[in-house]
N, C-alpha and C. Protein backbone atom coordinates (compact mmCIF):
# COMPACT_ATOMS: atom_id res chain seq x y z
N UNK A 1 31.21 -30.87 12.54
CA UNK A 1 29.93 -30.25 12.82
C UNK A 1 29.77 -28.95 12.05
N UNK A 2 31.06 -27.73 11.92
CA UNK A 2 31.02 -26.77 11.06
C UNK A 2 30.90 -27.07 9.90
N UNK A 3 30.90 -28.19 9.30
CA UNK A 3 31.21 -28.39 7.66
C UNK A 3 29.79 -28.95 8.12
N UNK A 4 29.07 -29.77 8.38
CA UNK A 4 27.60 -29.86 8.36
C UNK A 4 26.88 -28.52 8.27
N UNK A 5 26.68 -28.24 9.10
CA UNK A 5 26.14 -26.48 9.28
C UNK A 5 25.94 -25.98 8.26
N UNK A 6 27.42 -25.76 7.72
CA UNK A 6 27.68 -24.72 6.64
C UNK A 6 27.44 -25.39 5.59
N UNK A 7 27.55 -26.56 4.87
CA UNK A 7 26.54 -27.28 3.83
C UNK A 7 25.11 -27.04 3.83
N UNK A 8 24.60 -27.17 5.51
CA UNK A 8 22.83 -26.96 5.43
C UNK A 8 22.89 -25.62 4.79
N UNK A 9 23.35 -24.75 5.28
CA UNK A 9 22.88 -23.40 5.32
C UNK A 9 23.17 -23.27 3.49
N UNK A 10 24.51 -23.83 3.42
CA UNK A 10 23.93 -23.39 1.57
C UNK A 10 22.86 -24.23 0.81
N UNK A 11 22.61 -25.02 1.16
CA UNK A 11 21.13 -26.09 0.39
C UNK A 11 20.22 -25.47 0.73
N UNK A 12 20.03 -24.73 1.86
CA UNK A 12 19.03 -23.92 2.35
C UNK A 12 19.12 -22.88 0.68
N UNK A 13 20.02 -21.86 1.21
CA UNK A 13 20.13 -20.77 0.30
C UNK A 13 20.21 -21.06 -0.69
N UNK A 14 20.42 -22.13 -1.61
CA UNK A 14 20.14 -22.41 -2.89
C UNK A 14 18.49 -22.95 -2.85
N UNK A 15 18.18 -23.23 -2.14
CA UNK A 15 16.60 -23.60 -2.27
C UNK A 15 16.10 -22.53 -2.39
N UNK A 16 16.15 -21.32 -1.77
CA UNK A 16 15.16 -20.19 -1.42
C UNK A 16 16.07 -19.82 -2.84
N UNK A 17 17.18 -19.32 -3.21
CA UNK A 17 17.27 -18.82 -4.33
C UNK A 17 16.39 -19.42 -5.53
N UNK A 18 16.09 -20.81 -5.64
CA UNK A 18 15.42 -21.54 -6.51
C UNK A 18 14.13 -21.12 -6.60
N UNK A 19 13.48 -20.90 -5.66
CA UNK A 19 12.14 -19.97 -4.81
C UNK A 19 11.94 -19.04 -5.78
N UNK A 20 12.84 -18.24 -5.39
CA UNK A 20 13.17 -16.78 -6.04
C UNK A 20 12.90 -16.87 -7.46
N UNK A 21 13.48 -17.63 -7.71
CA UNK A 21 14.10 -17.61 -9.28
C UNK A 21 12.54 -18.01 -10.20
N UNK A 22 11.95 -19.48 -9.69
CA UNK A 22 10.94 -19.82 -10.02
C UNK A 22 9.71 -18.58 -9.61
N UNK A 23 9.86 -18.10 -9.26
CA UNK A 23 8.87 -16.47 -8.86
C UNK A 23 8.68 -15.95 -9.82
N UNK A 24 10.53 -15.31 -10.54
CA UNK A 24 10.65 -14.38 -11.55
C UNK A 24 10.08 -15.00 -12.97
N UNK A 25 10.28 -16.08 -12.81
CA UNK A 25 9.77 -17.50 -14.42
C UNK A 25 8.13 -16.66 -14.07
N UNK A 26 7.56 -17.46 -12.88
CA UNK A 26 6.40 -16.73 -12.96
C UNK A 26 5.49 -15.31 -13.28
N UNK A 27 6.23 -14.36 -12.75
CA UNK A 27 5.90 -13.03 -12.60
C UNK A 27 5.79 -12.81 -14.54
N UNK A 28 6.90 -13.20 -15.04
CA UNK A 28 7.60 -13.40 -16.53
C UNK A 28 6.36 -13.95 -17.54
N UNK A 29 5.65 -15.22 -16.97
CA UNK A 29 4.77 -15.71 -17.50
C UNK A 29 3.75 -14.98 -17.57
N UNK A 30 3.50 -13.72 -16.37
CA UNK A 30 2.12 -13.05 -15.97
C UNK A 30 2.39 -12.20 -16.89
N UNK A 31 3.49 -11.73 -17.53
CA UNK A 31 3.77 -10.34 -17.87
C UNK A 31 4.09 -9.17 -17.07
N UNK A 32 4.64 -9.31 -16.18
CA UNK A 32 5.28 -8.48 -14.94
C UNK A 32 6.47 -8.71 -15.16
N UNK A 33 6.46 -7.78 -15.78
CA UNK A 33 8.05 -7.60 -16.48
C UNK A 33 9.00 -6.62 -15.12
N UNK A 34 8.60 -5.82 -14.73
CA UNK A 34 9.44 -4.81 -14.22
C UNK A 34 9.28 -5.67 -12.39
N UNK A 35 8.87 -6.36 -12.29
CA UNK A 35 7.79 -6.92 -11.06
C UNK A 35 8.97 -8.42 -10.80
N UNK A 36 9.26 -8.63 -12.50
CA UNK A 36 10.18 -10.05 -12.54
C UNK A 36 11.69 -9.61 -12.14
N UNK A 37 12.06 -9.00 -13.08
CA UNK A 37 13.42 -7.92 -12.83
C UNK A 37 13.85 -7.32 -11.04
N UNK A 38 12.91 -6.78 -10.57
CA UNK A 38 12.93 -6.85 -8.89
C UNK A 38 13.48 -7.86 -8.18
N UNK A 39 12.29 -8.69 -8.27
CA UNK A 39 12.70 -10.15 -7.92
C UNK A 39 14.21 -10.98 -8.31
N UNK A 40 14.80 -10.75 -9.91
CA UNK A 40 15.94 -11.07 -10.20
C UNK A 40 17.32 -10.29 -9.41
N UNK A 41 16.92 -9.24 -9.47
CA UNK A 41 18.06 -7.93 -8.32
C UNK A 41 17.97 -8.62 -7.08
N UNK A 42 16.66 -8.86 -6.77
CA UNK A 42 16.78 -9.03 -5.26
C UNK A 42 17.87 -10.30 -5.15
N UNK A 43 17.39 -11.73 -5.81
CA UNK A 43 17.99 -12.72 -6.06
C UNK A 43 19.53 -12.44 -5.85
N UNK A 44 19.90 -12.01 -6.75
CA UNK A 44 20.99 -11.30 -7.17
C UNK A 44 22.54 -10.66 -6.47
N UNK A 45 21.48 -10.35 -5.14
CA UNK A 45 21.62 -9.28 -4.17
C UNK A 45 22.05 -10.27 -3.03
N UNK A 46 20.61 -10.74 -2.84
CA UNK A 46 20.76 -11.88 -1.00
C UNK A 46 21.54 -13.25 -1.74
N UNK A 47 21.66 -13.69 -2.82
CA UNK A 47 22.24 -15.26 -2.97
C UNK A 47 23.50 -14.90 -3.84
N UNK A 48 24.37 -14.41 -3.21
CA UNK A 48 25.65 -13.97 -4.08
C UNK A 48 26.45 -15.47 -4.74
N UNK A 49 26.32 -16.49 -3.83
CA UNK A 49 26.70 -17.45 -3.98
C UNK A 49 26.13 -18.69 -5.06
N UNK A 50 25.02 -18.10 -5.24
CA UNK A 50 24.12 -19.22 -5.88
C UNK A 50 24.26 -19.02 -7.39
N UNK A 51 25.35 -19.51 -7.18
CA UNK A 51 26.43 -19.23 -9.03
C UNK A 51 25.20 -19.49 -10.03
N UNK A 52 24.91 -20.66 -10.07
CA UNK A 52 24.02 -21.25 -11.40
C UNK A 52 22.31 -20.85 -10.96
N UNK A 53 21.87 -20.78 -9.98
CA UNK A 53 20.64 -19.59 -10.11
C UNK A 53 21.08 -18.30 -10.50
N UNK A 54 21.67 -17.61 -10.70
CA UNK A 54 22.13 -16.54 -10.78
C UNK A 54 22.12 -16.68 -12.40
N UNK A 55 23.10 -17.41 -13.21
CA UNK A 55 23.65 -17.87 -14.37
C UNK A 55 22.03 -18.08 -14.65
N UNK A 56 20.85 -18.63 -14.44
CA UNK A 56 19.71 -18.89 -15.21
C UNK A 56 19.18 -17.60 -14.56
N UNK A 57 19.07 -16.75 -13.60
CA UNK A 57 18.87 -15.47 -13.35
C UNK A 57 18.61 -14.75 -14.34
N UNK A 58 19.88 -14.58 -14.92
CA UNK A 58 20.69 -13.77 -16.22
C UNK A 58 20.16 -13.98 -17.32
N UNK A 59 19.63 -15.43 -18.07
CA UNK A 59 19.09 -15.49 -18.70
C UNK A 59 17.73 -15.01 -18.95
N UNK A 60 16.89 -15.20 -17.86
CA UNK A 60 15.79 -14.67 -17.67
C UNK A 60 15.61 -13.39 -18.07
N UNK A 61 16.41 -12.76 -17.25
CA UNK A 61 16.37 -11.47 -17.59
C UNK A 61 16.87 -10.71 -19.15
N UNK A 62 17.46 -11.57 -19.55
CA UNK A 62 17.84 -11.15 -20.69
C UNK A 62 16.71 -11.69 -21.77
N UNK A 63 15.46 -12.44 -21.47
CA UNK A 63 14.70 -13.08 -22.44
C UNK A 63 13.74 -11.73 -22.26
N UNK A 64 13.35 -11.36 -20.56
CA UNK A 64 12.57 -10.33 -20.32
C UNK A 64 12.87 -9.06 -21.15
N UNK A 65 14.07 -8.89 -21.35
CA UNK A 65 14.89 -7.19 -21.72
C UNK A 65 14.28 -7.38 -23.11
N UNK A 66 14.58 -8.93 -23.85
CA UNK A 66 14.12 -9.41 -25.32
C UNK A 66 12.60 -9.07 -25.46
N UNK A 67 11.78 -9.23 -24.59
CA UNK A 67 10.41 -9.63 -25.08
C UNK A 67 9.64 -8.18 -24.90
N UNK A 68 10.37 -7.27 -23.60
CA UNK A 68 10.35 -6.13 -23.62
C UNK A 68 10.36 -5.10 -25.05
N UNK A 69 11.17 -5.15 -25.31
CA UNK A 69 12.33 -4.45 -26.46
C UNK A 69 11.21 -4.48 -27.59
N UNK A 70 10.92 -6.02 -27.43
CA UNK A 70 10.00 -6.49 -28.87
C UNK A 70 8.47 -6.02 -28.74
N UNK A 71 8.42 -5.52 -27.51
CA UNK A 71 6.87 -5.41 -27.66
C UNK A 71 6.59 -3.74 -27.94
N UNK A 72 7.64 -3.31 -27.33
CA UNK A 72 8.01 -1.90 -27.61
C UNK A 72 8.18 -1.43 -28.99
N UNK A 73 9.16 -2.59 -29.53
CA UNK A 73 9.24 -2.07 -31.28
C UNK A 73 7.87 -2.05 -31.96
N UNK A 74 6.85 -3.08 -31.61
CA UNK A 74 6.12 -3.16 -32.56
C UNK A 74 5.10 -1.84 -32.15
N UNK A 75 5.12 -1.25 -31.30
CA UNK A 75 4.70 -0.26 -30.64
C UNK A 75 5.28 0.87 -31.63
N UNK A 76 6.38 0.83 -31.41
CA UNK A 76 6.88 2.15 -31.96
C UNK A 76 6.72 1.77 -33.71
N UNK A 77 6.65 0.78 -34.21
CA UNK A 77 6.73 0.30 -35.48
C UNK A 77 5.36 1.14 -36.08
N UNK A 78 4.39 0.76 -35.62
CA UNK A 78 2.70 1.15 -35.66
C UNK A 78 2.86 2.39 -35.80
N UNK A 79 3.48 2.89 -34.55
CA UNK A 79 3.20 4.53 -34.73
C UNK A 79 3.80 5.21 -35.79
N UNK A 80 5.14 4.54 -36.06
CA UNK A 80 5.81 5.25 -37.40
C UNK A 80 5.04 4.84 -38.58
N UNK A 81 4.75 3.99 -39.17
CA UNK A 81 4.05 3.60 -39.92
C UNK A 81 3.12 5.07 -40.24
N UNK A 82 2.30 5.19 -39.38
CA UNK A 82 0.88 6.03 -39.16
C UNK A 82 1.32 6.92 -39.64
N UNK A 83 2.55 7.78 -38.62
CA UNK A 83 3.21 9.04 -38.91
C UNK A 83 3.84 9.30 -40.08
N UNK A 84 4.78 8.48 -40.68
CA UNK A 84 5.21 8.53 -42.29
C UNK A 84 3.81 8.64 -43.40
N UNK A 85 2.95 7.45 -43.67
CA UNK A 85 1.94 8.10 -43.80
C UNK A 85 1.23 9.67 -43.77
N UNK A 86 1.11 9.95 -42.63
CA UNK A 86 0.57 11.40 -42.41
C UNK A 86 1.71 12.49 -43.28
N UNK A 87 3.27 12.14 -42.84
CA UNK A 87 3.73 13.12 -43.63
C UNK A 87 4.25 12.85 -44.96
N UNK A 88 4.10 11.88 -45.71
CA UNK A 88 3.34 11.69 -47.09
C UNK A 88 2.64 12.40 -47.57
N UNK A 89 1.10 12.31 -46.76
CA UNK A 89 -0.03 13.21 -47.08
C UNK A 89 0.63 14.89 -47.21
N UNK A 90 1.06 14.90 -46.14
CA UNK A 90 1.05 16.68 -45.37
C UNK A 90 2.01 16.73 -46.24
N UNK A 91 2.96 16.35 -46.90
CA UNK A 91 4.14 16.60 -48.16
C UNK A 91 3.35 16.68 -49.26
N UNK A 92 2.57 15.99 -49.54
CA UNK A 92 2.19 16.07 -51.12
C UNK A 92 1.59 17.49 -50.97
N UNK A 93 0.09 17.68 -50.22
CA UNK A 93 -0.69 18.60 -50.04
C UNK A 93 0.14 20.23 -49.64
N UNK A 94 1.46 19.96 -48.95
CA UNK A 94 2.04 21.63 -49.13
C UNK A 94 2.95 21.56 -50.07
N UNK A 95 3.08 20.50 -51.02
CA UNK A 95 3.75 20.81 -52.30
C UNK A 95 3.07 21.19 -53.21
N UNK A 96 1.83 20.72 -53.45
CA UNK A 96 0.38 21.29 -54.07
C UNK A 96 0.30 22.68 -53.96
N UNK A 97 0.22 23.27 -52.59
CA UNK A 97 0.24 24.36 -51.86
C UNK A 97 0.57 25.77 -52.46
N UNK A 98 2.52 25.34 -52.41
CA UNK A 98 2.90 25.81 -52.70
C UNK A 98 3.25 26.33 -54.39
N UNK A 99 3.21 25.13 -54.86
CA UNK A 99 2.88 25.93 -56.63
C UNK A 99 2.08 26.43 -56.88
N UNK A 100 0.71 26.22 -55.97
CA UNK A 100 -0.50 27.15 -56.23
C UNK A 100 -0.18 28.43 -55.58
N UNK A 101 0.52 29.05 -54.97
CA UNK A 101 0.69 29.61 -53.59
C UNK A 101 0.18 30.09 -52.87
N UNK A 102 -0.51 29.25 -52.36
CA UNK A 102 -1.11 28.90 -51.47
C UNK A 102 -0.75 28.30 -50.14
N UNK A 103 0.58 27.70 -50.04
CA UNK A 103 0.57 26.88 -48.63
C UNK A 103 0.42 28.51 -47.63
N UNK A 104 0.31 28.00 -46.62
CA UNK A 104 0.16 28.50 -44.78
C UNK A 104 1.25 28.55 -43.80
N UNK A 105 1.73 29.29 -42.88
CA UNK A 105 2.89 29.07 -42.23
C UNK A 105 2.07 27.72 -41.42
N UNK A 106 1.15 27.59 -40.92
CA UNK A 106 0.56 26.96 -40.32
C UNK A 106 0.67 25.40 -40.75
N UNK A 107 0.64 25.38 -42.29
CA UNK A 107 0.82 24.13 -43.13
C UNK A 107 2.09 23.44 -43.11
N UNK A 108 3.10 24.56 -43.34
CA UNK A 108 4.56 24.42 -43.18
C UNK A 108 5.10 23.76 -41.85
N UNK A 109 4.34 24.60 -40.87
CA UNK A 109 4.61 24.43 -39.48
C UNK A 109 4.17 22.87 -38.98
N UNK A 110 2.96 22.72 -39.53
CA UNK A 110 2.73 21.05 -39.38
C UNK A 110 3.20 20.13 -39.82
N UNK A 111 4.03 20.51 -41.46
CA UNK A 111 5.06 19.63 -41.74
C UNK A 111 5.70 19.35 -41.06
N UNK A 112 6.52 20.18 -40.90
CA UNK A 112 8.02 20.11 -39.70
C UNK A 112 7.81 19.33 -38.76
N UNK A 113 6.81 19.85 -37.89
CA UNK A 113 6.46 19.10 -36.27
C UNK A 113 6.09 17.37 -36.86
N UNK A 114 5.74 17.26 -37.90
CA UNK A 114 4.93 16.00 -38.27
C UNK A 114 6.85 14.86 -38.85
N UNK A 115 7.58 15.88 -39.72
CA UNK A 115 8.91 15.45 -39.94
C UNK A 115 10.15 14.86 -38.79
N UNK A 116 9.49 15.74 -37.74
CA UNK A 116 10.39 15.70 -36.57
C UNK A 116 10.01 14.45 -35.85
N UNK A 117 8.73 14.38 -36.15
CA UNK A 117 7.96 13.11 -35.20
C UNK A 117 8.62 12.05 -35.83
N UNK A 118 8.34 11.80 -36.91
CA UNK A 118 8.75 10.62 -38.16
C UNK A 118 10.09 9.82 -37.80
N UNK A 119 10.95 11.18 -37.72
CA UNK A 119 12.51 11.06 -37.32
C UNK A 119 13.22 10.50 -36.21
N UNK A 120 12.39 11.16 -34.89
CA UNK A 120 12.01 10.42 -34.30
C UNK A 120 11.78 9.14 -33.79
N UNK A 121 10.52 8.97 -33.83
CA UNK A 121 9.95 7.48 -33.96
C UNK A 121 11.35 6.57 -34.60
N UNK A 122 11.70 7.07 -36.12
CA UNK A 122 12.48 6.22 -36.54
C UNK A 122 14.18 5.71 -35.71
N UNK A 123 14.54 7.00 -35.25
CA UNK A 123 15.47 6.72 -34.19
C UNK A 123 15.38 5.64 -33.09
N UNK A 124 14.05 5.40 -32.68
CA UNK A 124 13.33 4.73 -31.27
C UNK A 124 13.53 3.55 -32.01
N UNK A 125 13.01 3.47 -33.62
CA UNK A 125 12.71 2.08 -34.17
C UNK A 125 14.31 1.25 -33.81
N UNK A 126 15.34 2.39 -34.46
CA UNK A 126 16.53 1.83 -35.09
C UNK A 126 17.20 1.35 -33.60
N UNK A 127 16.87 2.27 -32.63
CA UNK A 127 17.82 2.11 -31.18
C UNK A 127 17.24 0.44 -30.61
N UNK A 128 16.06 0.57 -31.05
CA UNK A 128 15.00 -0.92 -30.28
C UNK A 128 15.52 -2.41 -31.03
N UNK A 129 16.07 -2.00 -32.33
CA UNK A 129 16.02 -2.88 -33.44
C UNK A 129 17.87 -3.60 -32.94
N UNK A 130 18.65 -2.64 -32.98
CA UNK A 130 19.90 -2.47 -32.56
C UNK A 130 20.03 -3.39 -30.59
N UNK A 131 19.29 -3.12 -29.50
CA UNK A 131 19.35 -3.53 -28.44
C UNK A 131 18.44 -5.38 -28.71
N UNK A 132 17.83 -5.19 -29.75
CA UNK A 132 17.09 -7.01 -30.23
C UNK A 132 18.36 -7.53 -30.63
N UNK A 133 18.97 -7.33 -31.52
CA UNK A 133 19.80 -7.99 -31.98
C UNK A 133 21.49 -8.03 -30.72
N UNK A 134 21.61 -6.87 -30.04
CA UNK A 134 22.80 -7.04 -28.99
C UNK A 134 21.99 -8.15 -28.33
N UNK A 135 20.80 -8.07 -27.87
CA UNK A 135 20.28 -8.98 -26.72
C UNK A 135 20.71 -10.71 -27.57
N UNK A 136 19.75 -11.03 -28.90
CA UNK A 136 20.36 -11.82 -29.23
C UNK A 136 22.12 -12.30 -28.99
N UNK A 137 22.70 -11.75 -29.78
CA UNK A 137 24.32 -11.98 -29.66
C UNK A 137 24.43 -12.47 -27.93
N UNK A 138 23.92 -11.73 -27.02
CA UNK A 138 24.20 -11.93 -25.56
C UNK A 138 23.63 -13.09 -25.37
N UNK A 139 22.99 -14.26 -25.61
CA UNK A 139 22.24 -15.12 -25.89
C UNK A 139 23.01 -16.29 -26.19
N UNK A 140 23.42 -15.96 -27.33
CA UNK A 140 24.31 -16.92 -27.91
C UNK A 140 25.21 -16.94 -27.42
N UNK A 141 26.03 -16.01 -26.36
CA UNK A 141 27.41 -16.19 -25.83
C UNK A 141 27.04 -17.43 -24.68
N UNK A 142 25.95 -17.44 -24.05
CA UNK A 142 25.79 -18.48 -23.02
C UNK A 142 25.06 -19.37 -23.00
């Protein structure tokens, strides 16, 4: 009778984990990214047992961290773009500037802040570009 029981109760808990799981697919599909991830913790959390929901859990979340990452780069991609650009411009024009002498602390000063941005951004690019490709590799291990 205990070995009945305790079979229901895990078909149970693998069902509701399945629940769960099919939620986070959903939330995932909506674009509720941070909304899907909840739902995967929670999973995570109450179905310790539910080895292979868990194991497609993981995946999920690791496609989410992927699609995340990627939507972010092209985000940050745009903006660098713009910003290199700008300090292109703002380089040529206080190099102009200055052989005329003419540049401005003010001119100078917008370089810099505009250099720092660039640098920046490009750091965000390289860190985003670097966590796509770990996420990949993590991918392929399972």
């Amino acid at each position: 009778m205990a070995i009945v029981l305790l079979s229901a109760c895990r078909d149970n808990q693998q069902k509701e984990a399945n629940e769960m799981l099919a939620k986070a697919h959903q939330l995932f599909d909506e674009q509720r990214y941070d909304r899907a991830l909840i739902v995967i913790d929670s999973l995570r959390k109450v179905y310790p047992s539910a080895i292979e929901t868990r194991k497609q859990a993981l995946r999920l979340q690791q496609s989410i961290e992927l699609k995340r990452s990627q939507e972010e780069l092209s985000r940050v991609d745009s903006m660098l773009q713009a910003v290199k650009h700008d300090y292109e411009y703002q380089k040529q024009k206080v190099e102009k500037d200055k052989q005329e002498l003419r540049a401005t602390p003010e001119e100078l000063t917008m370089l810099t802040k505009t250099r720092v941005r660039r640098d920046s951004l490009q750091t965000s690019f390289d860190v985003l570009c670097a966590k796509i490709r770990y996420i990949h590799k993590k991918q392929k291990e399972l």
